[in-house]
Protein backbone atom coordinates (compact mmCIF):
# COMPACT_ATOMS: atom_id res chain seq x y z
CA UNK A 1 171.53 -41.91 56.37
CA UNK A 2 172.80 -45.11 55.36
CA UNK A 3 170.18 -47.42 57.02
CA UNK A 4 167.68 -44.90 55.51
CA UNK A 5 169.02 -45.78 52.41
CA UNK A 6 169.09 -49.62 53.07
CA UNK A 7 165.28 -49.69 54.12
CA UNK A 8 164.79 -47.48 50.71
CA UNK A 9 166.39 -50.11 48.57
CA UNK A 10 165.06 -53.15 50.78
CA UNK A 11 161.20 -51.67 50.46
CA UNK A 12 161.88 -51.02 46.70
CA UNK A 13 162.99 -54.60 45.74
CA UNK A 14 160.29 -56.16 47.93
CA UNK A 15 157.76 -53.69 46.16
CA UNK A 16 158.96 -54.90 42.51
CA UNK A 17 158.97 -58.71 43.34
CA UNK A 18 155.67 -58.70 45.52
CA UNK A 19 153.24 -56.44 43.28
CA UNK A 20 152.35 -58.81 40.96
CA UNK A 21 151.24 -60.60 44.17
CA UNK A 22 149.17 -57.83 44.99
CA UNK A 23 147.87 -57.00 41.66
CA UNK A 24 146.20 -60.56 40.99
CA UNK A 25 144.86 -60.38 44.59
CA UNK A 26 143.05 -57.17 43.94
CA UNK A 27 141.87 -58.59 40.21
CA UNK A 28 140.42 -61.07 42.57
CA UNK A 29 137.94 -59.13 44.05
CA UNK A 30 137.36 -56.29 41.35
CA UNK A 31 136.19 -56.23 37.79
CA UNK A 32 137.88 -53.99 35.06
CA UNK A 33 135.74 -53.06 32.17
CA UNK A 34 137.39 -51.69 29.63
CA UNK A 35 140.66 -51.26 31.17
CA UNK A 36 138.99 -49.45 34.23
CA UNK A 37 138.71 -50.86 37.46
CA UNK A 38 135.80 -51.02 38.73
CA UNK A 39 135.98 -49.94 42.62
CA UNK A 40 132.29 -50.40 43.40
CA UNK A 41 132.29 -53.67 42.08
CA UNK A 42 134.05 -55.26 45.07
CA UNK A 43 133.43 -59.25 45.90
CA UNK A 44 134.22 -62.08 47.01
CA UNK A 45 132.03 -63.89 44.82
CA UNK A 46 134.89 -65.27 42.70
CA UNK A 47 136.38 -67.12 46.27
CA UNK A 48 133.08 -69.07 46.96
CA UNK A 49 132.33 -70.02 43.50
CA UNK A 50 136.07 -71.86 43.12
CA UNK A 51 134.76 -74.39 45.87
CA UNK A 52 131.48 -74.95 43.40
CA UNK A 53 134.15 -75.87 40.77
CA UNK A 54 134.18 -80.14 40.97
CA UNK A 55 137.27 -79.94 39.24
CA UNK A 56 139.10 -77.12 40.83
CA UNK A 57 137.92 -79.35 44.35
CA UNK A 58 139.38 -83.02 42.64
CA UNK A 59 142.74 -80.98 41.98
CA UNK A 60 143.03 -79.37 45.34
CA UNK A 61 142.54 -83.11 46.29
CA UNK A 62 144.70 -84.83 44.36
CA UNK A 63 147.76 -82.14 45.19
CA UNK A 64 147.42 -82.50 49.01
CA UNK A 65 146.84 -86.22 48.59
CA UNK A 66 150.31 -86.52 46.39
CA UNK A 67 151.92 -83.72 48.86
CA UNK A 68 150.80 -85.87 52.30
CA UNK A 69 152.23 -89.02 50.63
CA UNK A 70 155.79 -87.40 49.59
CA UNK A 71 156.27 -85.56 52.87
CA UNK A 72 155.49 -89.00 54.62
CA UNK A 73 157.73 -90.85 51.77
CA UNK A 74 160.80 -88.18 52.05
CA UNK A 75 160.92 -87.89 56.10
CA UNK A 76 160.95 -91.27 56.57
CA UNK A 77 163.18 -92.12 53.68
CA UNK A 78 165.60 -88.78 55.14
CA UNK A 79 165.70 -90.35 58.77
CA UNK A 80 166.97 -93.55 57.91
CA UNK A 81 169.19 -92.44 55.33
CA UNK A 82 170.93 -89.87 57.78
CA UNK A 83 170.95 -92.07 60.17
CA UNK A 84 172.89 -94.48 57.98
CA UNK A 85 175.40 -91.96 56.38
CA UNK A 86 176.28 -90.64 60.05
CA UNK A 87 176.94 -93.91 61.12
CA UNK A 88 180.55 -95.15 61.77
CA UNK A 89 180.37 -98.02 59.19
CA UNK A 90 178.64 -96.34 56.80
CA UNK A 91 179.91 -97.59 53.11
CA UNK A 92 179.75 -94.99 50.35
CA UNK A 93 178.03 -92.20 52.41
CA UNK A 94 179.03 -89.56 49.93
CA UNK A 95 178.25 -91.53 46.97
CA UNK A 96 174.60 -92.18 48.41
CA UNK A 97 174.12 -87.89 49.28
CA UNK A 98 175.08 -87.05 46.12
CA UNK A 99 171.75 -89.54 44.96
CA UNK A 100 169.99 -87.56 47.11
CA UNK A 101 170.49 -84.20 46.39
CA UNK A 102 170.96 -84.80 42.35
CA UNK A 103 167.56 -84.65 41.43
CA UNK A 104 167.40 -81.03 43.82
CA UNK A 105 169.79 -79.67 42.04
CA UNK A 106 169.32 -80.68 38.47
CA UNK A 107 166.79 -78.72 36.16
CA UNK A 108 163.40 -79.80 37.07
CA UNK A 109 162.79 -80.56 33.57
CA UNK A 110 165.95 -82.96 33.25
CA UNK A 111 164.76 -84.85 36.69
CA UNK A 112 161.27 -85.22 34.98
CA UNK A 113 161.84 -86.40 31.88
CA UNK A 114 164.49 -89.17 33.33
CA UNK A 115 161.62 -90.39 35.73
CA UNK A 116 159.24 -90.21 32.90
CA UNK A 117 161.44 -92.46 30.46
CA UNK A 118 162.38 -94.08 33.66
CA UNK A 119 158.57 -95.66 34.44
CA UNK A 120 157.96 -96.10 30.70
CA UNK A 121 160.80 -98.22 30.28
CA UNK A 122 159.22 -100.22 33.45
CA UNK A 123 155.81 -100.26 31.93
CA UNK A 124 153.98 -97.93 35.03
CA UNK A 125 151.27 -96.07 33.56
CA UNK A 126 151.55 -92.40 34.54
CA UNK A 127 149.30 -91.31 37.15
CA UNK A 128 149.44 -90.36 41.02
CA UNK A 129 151.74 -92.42 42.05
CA UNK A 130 154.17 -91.76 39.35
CA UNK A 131 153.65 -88.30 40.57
CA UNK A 132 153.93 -88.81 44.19
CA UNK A 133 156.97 -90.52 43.35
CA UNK A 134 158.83 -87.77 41.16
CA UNK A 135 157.49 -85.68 44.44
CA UNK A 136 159.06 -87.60 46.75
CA UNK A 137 162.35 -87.91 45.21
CA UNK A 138 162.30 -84.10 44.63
CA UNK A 139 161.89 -83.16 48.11
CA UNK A 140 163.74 -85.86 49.99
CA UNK A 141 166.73 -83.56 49.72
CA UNK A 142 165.30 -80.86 52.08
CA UNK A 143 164.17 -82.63 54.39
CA UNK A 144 167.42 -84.96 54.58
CA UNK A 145 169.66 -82.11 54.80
CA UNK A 146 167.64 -80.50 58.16
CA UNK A 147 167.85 -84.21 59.97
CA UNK A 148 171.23 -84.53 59.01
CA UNK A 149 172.26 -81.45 60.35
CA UNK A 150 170.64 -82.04 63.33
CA UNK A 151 172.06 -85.33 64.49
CA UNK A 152 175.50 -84.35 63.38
CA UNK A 153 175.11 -81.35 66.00
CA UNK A 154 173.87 -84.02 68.44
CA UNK A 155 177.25 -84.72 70.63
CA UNK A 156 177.99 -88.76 70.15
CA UNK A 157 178.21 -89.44 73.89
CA UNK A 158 174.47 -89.25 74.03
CA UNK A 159 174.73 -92.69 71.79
CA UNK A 160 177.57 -94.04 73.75
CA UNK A 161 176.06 -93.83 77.06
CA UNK A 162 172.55 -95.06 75.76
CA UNK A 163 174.57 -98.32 74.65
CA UNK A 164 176.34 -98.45 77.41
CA UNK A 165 173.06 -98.21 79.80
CA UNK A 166 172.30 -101.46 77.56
CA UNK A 167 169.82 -99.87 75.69
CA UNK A 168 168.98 -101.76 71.73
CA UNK A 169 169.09 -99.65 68.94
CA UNK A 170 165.59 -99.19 68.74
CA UNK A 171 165.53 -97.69 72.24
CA UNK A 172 168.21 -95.32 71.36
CA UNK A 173 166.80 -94.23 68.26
CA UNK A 174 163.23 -93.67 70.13
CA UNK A 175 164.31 -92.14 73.42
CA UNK A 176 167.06 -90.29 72.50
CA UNK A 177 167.36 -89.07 68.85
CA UNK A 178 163.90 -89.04 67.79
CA UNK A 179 163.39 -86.42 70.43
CA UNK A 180 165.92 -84.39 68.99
CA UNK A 181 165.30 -84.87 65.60
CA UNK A 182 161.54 -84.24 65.90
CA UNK A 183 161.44 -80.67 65.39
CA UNK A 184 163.86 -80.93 62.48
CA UNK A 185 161.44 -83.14 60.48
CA UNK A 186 158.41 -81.42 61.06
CA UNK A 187 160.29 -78.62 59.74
CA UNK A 188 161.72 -81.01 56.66
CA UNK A 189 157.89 -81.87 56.22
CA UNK A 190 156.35 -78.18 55.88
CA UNK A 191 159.40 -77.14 53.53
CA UNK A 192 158.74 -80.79 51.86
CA UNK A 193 155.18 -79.75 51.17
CA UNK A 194 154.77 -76.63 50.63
CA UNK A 195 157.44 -77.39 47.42
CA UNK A 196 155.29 -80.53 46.72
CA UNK A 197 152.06 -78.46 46.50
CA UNK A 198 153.74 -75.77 44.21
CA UNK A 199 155.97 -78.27 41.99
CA UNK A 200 154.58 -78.01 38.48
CA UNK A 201 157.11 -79.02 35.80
CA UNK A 202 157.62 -82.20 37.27
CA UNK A 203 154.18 -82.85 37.56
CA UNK A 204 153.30 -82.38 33.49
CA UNK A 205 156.00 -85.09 32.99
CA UNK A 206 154.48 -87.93 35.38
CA UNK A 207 150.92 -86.79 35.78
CA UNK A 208 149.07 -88.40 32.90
CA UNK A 209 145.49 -88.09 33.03
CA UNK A 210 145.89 -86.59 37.09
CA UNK A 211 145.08 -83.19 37.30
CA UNK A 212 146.94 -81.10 40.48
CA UNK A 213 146.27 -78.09 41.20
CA UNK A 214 149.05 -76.33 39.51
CA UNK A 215 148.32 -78.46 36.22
CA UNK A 216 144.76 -77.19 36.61
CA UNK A 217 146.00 -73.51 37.22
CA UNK A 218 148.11 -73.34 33.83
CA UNK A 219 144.78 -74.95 32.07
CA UNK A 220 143.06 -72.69 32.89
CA UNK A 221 145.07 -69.87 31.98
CA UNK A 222 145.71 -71.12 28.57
CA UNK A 223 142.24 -69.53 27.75
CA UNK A 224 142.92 -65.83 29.58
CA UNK A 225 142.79 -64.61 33.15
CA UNK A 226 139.34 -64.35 35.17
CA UNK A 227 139.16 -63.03 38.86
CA UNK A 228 138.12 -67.35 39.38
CA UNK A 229 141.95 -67.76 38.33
CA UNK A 230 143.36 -64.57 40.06
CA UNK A 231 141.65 -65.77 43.40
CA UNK A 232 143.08 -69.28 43.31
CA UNK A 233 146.31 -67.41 42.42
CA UNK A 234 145.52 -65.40 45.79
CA UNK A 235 144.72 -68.75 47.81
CA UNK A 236 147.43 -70.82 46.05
CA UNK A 237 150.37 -67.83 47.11
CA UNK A 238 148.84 -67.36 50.88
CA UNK A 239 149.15 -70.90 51.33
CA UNK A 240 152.81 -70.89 49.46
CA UNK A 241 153.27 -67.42 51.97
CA UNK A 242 152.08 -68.84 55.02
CA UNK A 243 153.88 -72.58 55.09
CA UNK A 244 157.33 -70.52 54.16
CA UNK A 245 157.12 -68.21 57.10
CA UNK A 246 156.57 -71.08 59.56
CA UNK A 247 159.25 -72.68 58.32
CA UNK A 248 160.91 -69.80 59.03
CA UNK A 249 160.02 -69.28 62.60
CA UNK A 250 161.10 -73.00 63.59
CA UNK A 251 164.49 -72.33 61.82
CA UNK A 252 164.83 -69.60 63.72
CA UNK A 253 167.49 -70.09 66.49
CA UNK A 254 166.42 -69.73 70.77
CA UNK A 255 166.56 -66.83 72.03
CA UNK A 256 169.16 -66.71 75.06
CA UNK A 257 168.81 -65.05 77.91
CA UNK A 258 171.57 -63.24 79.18
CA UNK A 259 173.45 -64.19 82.11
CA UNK A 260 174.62 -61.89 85.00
């Protein structure tokens, strides 16, 4: 009775916070005159014509360019910074984590206007890299916190007896904690982008006169909603969907078999 109950509540919630979701994908395909929906009107019309939109096709550009060069910024700049903090003679480790999960955890509209007074002060016109930037230091958290957690579950003898073998630091690093870390950062990267692809407030703050796709989104809503805007709603939310439950599945612990 009580699981029944559980599953009632649990279907209930997911049912409230997904049929908006479900709404603007139907929208998508339908028409509603006059506050009827039109069944018989079904197409996918609205999903072919977004790719004969040039500017809907530059902002899907410019987000996954932006979103390849954070993810690329933010693991690299996660490794060695994990790396460094989980070394022995690290100085200020603590100090330097708490710079890297600030701009996580502060409102997204404090960490963007900082950056933006930030690169005026410096003179840097806004534009993609500005954005790519703000990106990068937005995700860099997420993807530090899965490679640190990962070598700090790595037992230190591995290290020891790689020095000890004579092995250089680079040697280590590639033949015995890149292989472990690998699957950590790849799972940094799709959590990196898929929040890099969605990130919008940030964006209006460093963007200038680059359009993403979520800048173009909220343009376009500004004069109502069309099924062209509920499907790239639909698209935008698979894509958001689909990234989250692979990360999912590779955070997912091994199964283990049982032994006799």
């Amino acid at each position: 009775m009580v699981d029944t109950a559980l599953w009632v509540i649990t279907g209930a919630t997911l049912l409230v916070l997904y049929s908006p979701v479900f709404i603007g994908a139907l929208f998508s395909v339908v028409e509603i005159t006059r506050g009827q929906v039109q069944w018989d009107s079904a197409t996918l019309v609205w999903y072919a014509r977004l790719w004969q939109n040039q500017s809907i096709v530059d902002a899907i550009t410019t987000t996954l360019i932006v979103a390849l060069i954070s993810v690329a910024a933010a693991s690299l700049l996660a490794i060695i910074l994990a790396l460094y903090v989980e070394w022995e003679g690290a100085v200020a480790g603590r100090w330097l984590e708490l710079v890297v999960y600030l701009p996580f955890v502060l409102p997204p509209i404090v960490t963007g206007l900082s950056l933006l007074i930030f690169f005026a002060d410096l003179g840097i016109a806004r534009g993609m890299v500005t954005v790519a930037v703000g990106h990068t230091i937005f995700v860099l958290a997420v993807v530090y916190r899965l490679v640190q957690s990962r070598l700090r579950a790595l037992p230190r003898s591995l290290v020891e007896a790689s020095s000890d073998l004579g092995a250089t630091g680079w040697q280590t690093f590639r033949h015995v904690l890149w292989p472990q870390m690998a699957s950590s950062v790849a799972t940094g990267a799709i959590l990196a982008f898929t929040l890099s692809f969605d990130e919008t407030l940030i964006t209006s703050f460093l963007a200038g006169d680059t359009m993403t796709l979520p800048l173009r989104l909220w343009a376009m809503m500004r004069v109502g909603f069309t099924p062209e805007i509920n499907a790239l709603v639909t698209l935008v939310l698979l894509l958001s969907i689909l990234l989250t439950v692979v990360v999912g599945l590779r955070m997912q612990p091994p199964m283990q078999m049982d032994e006799d």
